[in-house]
Every structure is written in structure tokens, then in C-alpha cells.
PDB file of N, CA and C in Angstrom:
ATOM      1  N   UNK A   1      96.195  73.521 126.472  1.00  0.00           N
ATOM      2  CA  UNK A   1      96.153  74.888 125.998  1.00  0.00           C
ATOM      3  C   UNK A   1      95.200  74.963 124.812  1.00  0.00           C
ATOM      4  N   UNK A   2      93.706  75.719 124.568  1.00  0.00           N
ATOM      5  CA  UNK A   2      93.284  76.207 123.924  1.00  0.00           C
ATOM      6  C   UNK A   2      94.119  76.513 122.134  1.00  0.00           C
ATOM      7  N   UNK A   3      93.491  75.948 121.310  1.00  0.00           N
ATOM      8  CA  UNK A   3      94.366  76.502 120.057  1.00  0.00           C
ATOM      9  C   UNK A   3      93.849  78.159 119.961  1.00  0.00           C
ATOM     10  N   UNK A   4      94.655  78.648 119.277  1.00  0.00           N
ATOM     11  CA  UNK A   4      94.533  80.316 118.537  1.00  0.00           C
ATOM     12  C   UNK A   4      93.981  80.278 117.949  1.00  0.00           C
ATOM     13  N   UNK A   5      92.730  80.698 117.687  1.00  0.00           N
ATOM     14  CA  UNK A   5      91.715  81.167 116.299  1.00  0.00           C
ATOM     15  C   UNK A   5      92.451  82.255 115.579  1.00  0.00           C
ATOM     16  N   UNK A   6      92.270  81.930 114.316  1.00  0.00           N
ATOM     17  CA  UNK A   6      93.133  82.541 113.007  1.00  0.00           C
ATOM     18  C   UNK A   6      92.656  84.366 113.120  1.00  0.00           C
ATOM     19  N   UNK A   7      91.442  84.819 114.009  1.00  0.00           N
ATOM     20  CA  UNK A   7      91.160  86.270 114.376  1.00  0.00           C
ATOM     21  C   UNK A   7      92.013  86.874 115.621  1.00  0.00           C
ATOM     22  N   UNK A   8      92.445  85.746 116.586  1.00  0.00           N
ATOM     23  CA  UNK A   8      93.241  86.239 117.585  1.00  0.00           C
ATOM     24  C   UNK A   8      95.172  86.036 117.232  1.00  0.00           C
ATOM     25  N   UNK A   9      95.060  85.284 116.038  1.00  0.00           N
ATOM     26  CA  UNK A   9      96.467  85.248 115.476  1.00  0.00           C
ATOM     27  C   UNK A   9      96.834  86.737 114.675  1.00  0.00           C
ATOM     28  N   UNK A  10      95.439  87.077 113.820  1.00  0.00           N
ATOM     29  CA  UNK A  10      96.113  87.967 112.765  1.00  0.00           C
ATOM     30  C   UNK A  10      95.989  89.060 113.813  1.00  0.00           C
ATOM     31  N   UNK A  11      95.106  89.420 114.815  1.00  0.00           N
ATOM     32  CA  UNK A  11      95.225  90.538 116.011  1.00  0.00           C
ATOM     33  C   UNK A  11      96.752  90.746 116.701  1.00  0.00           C
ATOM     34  N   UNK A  12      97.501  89.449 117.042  1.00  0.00           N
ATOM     35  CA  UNK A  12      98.321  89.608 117.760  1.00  0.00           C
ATOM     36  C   UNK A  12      99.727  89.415 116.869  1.00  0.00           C
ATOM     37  N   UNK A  13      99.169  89.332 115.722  1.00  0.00           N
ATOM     38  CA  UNK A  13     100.466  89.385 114.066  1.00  0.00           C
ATOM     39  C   UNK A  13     100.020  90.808 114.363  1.00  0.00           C
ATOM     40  N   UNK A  14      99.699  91.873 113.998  1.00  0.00           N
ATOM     41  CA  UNK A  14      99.674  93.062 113.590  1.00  0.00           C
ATOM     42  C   UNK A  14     100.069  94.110 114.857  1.00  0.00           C
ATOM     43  N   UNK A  15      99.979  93.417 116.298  1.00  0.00           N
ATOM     44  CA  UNK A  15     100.417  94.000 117.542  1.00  0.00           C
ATOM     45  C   UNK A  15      99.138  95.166 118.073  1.00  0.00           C
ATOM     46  N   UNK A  16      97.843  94.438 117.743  1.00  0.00           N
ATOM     47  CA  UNK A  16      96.614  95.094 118.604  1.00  0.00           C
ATOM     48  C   UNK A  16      96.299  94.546 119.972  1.00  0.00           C
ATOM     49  N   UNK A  17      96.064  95.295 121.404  1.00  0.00           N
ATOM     50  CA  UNK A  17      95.737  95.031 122.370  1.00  0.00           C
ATOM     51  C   UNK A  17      93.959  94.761 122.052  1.00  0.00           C
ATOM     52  N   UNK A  18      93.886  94.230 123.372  1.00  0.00           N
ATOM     53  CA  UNK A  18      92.597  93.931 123.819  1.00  0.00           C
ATOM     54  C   UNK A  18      91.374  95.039 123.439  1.00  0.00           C
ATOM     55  N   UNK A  19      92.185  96.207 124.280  1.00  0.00           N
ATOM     56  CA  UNK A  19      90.981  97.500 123.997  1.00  0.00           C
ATOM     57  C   UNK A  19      91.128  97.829 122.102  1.00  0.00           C
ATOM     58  N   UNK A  20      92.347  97.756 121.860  1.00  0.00           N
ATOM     59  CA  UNK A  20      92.531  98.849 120.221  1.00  0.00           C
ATOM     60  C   UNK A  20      91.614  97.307 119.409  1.00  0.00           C
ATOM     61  N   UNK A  21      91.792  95.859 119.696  1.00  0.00           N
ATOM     62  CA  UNK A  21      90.860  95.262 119.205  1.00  0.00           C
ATOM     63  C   UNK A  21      89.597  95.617 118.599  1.00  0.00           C
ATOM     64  N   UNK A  22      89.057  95.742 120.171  1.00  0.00           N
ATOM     65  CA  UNK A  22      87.782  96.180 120.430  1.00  0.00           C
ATOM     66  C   UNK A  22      87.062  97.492 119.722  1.00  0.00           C
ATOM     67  N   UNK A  23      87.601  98.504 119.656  1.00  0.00           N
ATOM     68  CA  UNK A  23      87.739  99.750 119.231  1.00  0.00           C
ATOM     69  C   UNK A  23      87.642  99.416 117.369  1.00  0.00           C
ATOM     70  N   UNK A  24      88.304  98.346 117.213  1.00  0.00           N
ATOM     71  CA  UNK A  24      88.705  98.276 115.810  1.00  0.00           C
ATOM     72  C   UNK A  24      87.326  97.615 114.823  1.00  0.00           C
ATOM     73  N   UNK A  25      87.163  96.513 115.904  1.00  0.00           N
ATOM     74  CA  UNK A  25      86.104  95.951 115.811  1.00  0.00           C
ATOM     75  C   UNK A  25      84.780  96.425 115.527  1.00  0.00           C
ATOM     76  N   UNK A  26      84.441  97.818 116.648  1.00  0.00           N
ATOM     77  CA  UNK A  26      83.363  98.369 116.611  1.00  0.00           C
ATOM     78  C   UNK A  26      83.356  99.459 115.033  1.00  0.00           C
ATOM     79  N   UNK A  27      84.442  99.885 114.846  1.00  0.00           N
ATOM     80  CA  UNK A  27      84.546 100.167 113.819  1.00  0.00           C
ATOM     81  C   UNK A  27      84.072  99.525 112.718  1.00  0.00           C
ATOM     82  N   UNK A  28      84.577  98.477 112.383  1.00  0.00           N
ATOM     83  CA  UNK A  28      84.694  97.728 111.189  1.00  0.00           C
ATOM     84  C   UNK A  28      82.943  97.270 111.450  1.00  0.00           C
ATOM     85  N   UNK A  29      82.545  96.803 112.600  1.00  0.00           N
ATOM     86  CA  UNK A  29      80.732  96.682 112.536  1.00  0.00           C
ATOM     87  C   UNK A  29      80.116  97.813 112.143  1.00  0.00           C
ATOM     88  N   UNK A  30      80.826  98.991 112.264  1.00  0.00           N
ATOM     89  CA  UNK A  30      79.296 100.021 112.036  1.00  0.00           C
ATOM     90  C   UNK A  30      79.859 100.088 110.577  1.00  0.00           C
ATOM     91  N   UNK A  31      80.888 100.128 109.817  1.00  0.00           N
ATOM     92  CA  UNK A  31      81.316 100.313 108.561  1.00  0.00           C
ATOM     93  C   UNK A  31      80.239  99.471 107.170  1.00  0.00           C
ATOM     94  N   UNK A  32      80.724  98.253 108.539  1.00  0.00           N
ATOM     95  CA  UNK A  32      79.879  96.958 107.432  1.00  0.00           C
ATOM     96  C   UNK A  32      78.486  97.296 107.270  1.00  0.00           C
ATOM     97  N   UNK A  33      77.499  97.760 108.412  1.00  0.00           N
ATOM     98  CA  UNK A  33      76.183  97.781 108.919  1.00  0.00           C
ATOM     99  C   UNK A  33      75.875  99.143 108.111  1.00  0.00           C
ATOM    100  N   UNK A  34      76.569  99.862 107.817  1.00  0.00           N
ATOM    101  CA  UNK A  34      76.939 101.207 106.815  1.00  0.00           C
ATOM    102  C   UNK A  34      76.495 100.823 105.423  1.00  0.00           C
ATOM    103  N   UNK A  35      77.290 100.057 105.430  1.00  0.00           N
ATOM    104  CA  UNK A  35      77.759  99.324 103.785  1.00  0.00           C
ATOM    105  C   UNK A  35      75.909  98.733 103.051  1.00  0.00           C
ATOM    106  N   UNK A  36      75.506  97.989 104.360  1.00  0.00           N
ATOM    107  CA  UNK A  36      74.365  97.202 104.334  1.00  0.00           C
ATOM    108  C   UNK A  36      73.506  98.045 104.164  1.00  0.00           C
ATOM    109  N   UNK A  37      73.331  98.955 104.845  1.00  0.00           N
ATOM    110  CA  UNK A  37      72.079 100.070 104.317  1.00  0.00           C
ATOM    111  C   UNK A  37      72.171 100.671 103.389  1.00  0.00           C
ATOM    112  N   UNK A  38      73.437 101.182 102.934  1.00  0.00           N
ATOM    113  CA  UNK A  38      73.572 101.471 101.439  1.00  0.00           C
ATOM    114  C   UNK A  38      72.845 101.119 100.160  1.00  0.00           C
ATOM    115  N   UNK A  39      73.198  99.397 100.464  1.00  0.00           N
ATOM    116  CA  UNK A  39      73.174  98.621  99.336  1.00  0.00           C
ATOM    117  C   UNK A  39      71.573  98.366  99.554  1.00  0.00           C
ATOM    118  N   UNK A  40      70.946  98.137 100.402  1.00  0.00           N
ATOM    119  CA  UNK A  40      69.570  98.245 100.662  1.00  0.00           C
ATOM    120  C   UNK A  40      68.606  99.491 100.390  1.00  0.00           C
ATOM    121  N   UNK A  41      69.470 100.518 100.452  1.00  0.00           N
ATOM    122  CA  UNK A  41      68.512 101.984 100.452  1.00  0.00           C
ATOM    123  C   UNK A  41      68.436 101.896  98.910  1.00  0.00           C
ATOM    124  N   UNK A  42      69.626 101.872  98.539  1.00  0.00           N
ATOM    125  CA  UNK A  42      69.477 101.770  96.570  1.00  0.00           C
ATOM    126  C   UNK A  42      68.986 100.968  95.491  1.00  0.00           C
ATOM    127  N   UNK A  43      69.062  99.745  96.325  1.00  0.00           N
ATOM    128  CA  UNK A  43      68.651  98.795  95.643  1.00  0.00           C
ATOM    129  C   UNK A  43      67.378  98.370  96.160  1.00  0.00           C
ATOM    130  N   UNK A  44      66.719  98.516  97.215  1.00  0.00           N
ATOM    131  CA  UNK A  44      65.285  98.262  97.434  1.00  0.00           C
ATOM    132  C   UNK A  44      65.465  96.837  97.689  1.00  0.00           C
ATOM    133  N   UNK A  45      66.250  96.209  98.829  1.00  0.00           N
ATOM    134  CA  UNK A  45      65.863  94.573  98.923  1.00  0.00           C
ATOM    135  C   UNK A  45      65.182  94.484 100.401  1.00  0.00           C
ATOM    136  N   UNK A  46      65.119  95.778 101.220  1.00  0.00           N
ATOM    137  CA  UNK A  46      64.805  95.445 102.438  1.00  0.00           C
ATOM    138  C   UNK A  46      63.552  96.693 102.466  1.00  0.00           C
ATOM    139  N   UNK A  47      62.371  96.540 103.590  1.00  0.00           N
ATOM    140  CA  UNK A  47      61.249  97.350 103.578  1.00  0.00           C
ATOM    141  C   UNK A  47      61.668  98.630 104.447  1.00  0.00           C
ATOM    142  N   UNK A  48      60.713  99.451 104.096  1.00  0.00           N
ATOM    143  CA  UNK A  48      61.364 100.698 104.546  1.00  0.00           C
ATOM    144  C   UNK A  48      61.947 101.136 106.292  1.00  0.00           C
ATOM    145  N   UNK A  49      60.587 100.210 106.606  1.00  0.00           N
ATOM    146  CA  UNK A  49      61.068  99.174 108.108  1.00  0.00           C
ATOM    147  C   UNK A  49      62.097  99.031 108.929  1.00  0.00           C
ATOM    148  N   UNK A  50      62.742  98.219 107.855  1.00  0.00           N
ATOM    149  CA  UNK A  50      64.466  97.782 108.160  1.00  0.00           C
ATOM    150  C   UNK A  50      65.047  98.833 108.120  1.00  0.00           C
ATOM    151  N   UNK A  51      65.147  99.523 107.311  1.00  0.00           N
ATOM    152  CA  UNK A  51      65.694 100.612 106.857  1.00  0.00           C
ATOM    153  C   UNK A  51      65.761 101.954 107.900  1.00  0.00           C
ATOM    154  N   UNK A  52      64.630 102.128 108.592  1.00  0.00           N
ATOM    155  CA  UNK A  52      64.537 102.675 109.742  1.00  0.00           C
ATOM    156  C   UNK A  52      65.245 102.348 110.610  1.00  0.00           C
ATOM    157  N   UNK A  53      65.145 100.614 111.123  1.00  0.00           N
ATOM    158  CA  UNK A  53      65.626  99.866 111.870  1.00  0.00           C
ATOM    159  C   UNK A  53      67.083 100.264 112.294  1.00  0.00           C
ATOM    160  N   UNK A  54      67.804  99.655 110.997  1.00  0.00           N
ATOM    161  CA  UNK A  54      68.838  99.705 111.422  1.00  0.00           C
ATOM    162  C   UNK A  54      69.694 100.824 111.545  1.00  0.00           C
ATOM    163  N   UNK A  55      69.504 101.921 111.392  1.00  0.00           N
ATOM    164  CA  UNK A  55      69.947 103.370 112.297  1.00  0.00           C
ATOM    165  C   UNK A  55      70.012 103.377 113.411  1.00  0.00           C
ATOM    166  N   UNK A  56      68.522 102.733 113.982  1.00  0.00           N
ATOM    167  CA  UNK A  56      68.122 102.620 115.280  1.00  0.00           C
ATOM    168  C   UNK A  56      68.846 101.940 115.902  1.00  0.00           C
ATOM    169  N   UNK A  57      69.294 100.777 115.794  1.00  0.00           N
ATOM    170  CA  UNK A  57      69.968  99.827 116.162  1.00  0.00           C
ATOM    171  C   UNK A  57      71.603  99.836 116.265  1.00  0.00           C
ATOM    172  N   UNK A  58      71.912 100.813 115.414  1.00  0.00           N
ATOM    173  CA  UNK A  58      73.233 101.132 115.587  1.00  0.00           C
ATOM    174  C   UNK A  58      73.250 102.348 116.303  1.00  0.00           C
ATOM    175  N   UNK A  59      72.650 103.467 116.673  1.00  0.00           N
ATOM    176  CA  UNK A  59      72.610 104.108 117.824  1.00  0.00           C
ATOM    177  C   UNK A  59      72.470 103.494 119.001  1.00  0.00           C
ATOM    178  N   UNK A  60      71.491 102.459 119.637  1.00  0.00           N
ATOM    179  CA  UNK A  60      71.498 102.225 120.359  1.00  0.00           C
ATOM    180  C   UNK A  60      73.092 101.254 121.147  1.00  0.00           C
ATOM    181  N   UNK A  61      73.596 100.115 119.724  1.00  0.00           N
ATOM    182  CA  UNK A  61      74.640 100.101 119.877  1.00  0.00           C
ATOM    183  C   UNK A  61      76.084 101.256 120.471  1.00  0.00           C
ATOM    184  N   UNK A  62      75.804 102.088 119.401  1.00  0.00           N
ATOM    185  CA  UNK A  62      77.023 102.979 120.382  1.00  0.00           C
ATOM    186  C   UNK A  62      76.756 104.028 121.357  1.00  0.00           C
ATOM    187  N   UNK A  63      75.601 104.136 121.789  1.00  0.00           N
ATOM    188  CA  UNK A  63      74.935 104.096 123.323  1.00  0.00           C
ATOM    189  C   UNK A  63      75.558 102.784 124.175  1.00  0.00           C
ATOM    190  N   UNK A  64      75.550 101.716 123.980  1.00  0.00           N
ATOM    191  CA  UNK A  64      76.275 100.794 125.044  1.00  0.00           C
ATOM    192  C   UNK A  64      77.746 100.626 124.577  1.00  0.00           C
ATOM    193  N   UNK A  65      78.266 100.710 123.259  1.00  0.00           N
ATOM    194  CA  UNK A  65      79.685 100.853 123.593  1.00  0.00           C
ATOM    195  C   UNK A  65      80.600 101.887 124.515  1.00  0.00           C
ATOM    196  N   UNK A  66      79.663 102.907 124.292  1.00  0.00           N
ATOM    197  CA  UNK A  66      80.114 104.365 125.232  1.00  0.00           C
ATOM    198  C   UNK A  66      79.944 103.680 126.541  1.00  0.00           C
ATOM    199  N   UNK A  67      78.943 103.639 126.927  1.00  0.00           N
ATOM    200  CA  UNK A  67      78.890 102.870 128.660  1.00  0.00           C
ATOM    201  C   UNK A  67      79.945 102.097 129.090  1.00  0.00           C
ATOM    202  N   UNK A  68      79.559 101.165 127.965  1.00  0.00           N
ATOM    203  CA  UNK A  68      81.187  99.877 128.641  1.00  0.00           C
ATOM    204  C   UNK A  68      82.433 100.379 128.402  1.00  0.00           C
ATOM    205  N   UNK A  69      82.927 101.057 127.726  1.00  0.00           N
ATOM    206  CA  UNK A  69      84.277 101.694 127.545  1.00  0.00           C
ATOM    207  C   UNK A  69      84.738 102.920 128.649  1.00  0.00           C
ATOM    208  N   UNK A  70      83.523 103.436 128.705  1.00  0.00           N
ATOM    209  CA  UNK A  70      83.682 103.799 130.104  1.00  0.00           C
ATOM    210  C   UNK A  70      83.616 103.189 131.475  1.00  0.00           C
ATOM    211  N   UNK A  71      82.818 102.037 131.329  1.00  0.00           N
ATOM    212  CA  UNK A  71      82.924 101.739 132.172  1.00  0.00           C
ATOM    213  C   UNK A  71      83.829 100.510 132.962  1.00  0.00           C
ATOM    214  N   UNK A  72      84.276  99.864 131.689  1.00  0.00           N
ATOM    215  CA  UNK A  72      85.796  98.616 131.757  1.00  0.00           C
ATOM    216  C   UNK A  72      86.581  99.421 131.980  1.00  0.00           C
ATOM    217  N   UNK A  73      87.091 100.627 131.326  1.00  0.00           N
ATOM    218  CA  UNK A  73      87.740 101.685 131.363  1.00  0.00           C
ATOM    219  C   UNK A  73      88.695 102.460 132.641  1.00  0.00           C
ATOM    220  N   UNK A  74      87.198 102.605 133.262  1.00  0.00           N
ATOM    221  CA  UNK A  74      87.757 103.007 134.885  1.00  0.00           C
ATOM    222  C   UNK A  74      87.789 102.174 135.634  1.00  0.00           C
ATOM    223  N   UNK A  75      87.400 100.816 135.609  1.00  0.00           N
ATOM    224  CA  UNK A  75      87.379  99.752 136.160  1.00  0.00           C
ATOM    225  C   UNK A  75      89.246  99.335 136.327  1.00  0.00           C
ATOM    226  N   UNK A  76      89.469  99.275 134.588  1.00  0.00           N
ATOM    227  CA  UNK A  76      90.800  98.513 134.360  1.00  0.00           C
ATOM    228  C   UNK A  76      91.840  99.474 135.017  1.00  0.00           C
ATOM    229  N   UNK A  77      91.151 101.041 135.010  1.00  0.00           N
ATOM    230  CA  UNK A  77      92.130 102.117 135.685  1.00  0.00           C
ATOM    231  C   UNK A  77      92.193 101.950 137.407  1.00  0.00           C
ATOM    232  N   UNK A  78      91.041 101.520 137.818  1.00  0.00           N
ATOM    233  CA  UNK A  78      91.431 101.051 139.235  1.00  0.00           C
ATOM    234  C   UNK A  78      91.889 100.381 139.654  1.00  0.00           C
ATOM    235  N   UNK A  79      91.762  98.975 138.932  1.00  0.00           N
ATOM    236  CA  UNK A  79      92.553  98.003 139.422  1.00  0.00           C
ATOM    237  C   UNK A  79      93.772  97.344 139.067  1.00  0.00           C
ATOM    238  N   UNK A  80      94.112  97.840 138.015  1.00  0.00           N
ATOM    239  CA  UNK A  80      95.123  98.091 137.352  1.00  0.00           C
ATOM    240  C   UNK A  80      96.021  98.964 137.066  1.00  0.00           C
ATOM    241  N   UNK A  81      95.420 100.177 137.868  1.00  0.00           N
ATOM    242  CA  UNK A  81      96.596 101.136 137.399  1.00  0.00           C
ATOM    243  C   UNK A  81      96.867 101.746 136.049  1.00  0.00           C
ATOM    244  N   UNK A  82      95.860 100.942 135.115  1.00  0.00           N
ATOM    245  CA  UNK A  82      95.890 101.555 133.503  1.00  0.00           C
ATOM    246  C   UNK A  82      96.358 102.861 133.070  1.00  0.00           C
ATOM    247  N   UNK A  83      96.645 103.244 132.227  1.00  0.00           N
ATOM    248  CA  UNK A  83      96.334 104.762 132.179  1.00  0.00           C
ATOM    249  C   UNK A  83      95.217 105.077 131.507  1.00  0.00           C
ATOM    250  N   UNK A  84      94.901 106.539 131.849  1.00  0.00           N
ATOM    251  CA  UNK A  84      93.559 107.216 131.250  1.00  0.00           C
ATOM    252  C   UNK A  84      93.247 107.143 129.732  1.00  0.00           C
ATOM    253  N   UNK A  85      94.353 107.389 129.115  1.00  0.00           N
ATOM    254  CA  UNK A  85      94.497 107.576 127.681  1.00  0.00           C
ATOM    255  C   UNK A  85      93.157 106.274 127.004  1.00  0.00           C
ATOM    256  N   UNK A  86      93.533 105.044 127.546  1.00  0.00           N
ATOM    257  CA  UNK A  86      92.880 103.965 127.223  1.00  0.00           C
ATOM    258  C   UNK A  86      91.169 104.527 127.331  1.00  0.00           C
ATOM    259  N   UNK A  87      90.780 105.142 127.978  1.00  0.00           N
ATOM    260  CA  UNK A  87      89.630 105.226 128.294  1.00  0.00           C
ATOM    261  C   UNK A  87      89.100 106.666 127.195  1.00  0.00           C
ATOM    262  N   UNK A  88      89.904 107.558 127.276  1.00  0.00           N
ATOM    263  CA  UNK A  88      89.515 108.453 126.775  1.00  0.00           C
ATOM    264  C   UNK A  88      89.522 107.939 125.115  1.00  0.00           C
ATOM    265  N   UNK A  89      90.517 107.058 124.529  1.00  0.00           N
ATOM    266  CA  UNK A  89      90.074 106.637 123.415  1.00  0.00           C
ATOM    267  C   UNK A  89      89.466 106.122 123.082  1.00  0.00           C
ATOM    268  N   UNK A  90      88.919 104.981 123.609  1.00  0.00           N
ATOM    269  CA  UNK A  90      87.283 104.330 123.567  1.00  0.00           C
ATOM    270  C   UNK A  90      86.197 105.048 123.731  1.00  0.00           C
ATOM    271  N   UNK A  91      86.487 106.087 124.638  1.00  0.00           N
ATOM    272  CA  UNK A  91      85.323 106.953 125.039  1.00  0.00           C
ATOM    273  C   UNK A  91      85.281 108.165 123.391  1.00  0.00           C
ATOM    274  N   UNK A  92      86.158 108.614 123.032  1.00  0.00           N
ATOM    275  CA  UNK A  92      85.878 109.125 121.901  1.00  0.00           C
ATOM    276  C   UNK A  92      85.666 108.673 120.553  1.00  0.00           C
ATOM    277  N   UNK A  93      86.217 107.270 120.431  1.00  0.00           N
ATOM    278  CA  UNK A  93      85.792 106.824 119.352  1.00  0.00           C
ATOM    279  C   UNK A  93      84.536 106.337 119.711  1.00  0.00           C
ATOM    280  N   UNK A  94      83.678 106.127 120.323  1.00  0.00           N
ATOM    281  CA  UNK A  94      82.157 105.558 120.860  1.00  0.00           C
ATOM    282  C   UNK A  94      81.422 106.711 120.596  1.00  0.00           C
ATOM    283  N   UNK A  95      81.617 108.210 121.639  1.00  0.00           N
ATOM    284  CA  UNK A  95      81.120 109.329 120.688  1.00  0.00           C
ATOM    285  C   UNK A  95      81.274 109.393 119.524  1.00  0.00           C
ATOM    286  N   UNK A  96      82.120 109.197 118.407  1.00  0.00           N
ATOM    287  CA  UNK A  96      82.145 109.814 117.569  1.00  0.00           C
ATOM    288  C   UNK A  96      80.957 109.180 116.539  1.00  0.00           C
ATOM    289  N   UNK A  97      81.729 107.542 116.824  1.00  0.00           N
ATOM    290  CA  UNK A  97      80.041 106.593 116.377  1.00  0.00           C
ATOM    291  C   UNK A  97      78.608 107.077 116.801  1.00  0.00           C
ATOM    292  N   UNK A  98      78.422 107.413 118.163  1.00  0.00           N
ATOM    293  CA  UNK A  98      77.307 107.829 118.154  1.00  0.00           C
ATOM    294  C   UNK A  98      76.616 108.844 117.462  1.00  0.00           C
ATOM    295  N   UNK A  99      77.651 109.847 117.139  1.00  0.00           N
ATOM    296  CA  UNK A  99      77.375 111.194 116.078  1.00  0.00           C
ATOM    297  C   UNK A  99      77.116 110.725 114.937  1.00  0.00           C
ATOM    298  N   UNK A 100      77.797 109.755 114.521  1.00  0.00           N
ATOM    299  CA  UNK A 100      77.647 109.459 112.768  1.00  0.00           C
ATOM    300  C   UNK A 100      76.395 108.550 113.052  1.00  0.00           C
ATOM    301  N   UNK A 101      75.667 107.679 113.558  1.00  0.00           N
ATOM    302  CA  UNK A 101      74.874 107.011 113.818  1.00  0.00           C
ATOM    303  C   UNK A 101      73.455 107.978 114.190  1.00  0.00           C
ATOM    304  N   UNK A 102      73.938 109.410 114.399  1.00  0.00           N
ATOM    305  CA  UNK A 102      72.613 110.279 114.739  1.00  0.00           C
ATOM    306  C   UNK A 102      71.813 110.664 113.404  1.00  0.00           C
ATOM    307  N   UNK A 103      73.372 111.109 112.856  1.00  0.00           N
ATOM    308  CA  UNK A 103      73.469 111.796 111.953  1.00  0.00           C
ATOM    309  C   UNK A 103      72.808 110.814 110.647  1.00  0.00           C
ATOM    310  N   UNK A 104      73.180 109.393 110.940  1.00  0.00           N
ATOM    311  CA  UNK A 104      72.828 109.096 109.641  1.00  0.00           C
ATOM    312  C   UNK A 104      71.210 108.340 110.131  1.00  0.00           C
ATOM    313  N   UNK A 105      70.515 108.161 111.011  1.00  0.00           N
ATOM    314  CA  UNK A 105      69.482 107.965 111.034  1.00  0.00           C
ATOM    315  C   UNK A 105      68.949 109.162 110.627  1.00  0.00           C
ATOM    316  N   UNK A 106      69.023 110.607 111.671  1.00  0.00           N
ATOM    317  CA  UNK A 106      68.718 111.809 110.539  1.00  0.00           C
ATOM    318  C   UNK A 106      68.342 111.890 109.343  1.00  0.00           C
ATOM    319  N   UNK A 107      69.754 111.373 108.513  1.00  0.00           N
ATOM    320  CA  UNK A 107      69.462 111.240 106.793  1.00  0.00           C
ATOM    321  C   UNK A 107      68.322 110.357 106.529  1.00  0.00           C
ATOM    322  N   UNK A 108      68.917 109.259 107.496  1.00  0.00           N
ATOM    323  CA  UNK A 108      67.606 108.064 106.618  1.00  0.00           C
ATOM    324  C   UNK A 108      65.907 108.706 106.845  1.00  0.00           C
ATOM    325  N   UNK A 109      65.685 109.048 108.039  1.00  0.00           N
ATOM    326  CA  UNK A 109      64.367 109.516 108.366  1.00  0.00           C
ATOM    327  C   UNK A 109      63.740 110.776 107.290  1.00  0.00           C
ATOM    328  N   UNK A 110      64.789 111.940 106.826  1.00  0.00           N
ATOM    329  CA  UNK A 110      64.723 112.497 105.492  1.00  0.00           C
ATOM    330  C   UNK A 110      64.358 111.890 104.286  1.00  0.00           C
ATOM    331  N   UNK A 111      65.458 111.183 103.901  1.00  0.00           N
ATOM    332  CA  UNK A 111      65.421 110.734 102.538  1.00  0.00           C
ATOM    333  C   UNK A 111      64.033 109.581 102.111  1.00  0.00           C
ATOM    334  N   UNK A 112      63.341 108.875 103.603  1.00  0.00           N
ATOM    335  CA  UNK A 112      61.871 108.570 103.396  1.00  0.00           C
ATOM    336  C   UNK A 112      61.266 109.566 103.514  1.00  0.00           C
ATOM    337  N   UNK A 113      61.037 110.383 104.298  1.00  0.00           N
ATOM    338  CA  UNK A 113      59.842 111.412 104.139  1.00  0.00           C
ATOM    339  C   UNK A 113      59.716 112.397 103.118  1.00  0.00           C
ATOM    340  N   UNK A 114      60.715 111.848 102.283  1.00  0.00           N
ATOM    341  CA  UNK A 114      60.600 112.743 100.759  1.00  0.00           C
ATOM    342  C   UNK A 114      59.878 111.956  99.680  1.00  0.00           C
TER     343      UNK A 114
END
């Protein structure tokens, strides 16, 4: 038997499934990747480049989280019998990332062209 990595212990200490994992996860990446441009836009350690970049890169990210959540989604609902709920919550928390990810490349593309 495989040992437990101390990320799939504290997941299954706190009573998160597979999908609310996942969901949690994508969260906590765009938060951090948030955090990172912050500290870069203010402080000037990365070129304006990057800075572009990574908007870009996190849209395109929750462009494929939306896909796969939809698309494990109805998968796990066919062959499993899942319920919908599962899908529709991945599917809206993936939109919602994608909005804040529009929105904040938006800003960034502003706040250089000023």
C-alpha cells in the first residue's frame, strides 16, 4: 500500500472529496498567482512582459478548468450516476475564475497603458 502524502491526509482530515479538492485547489492557484502579480506590479521585480503574461496565462488556465469540469463532470454523471450539482459547481466556480481573470488582465492591460 502506497503511504499518504501529508496533502492527501490534511484533505481527507478536513472531509474534502476529489472534485471540492480540486475546486479548492484551483482556487488557492489563482489566489497565489494573484498574490504574485501584486507583489510584482508594485514592486517592479518582473518586466512588463511577465506582467502581461501572467493574466494571460491564468485565463487560459480557467478556459481549461471550465472544459474539464465539464467535461469529468458529465462523464462521472454517466457512468456513475453522480449527481448534477457536482458539475454545476465546478462549472461555476471555473466561470467565475474566468471573469476575475478577464477582468483582471483588463486592469493589468490599463494600468500599463497609462
Amino acid at each position: 500500500m502506497a503511504a499518504d502524502t501529508a496533502a492527501a491526509k490534511f484533505f481527507r482530515g478536513i472531509g474534502l472529496s476529489s472534485g471540492n479538492r480540486s475546486i479548492l485547489m484551483l482556487v488557492i492557484a489563482w489566489a497565489l498567482n494573484l498574490f504574485w502579480l501584486g507583489l510584482n506590479y508594485f514592486w517592479r521585480f518582473a518586466s512588463v512582459e511577465v506582467l502581461v503574461a501572467l493574466p494571460i496565462l491564468l485565463l487560459a488556465y480557467a478556459l481549461v478548468a471550465l472544459v474539464s469540469y465539464i467535461y469529468w463532470g458529465v462523464r462521472k454523471v454517466r457512468e456513475q450516476d453522480a449527481p448534477y450539482a457536482n458539475v454545476m459547481v465546478g462549472t461555476i466556480v471555473a466561470i467565475t475564475l474566468l471573469y476575475f481573470n478577464f477582468n483582471l488582465l483588463q486592469f493589468v492591460l490599463q494600468a500599463i497603458s497609462r
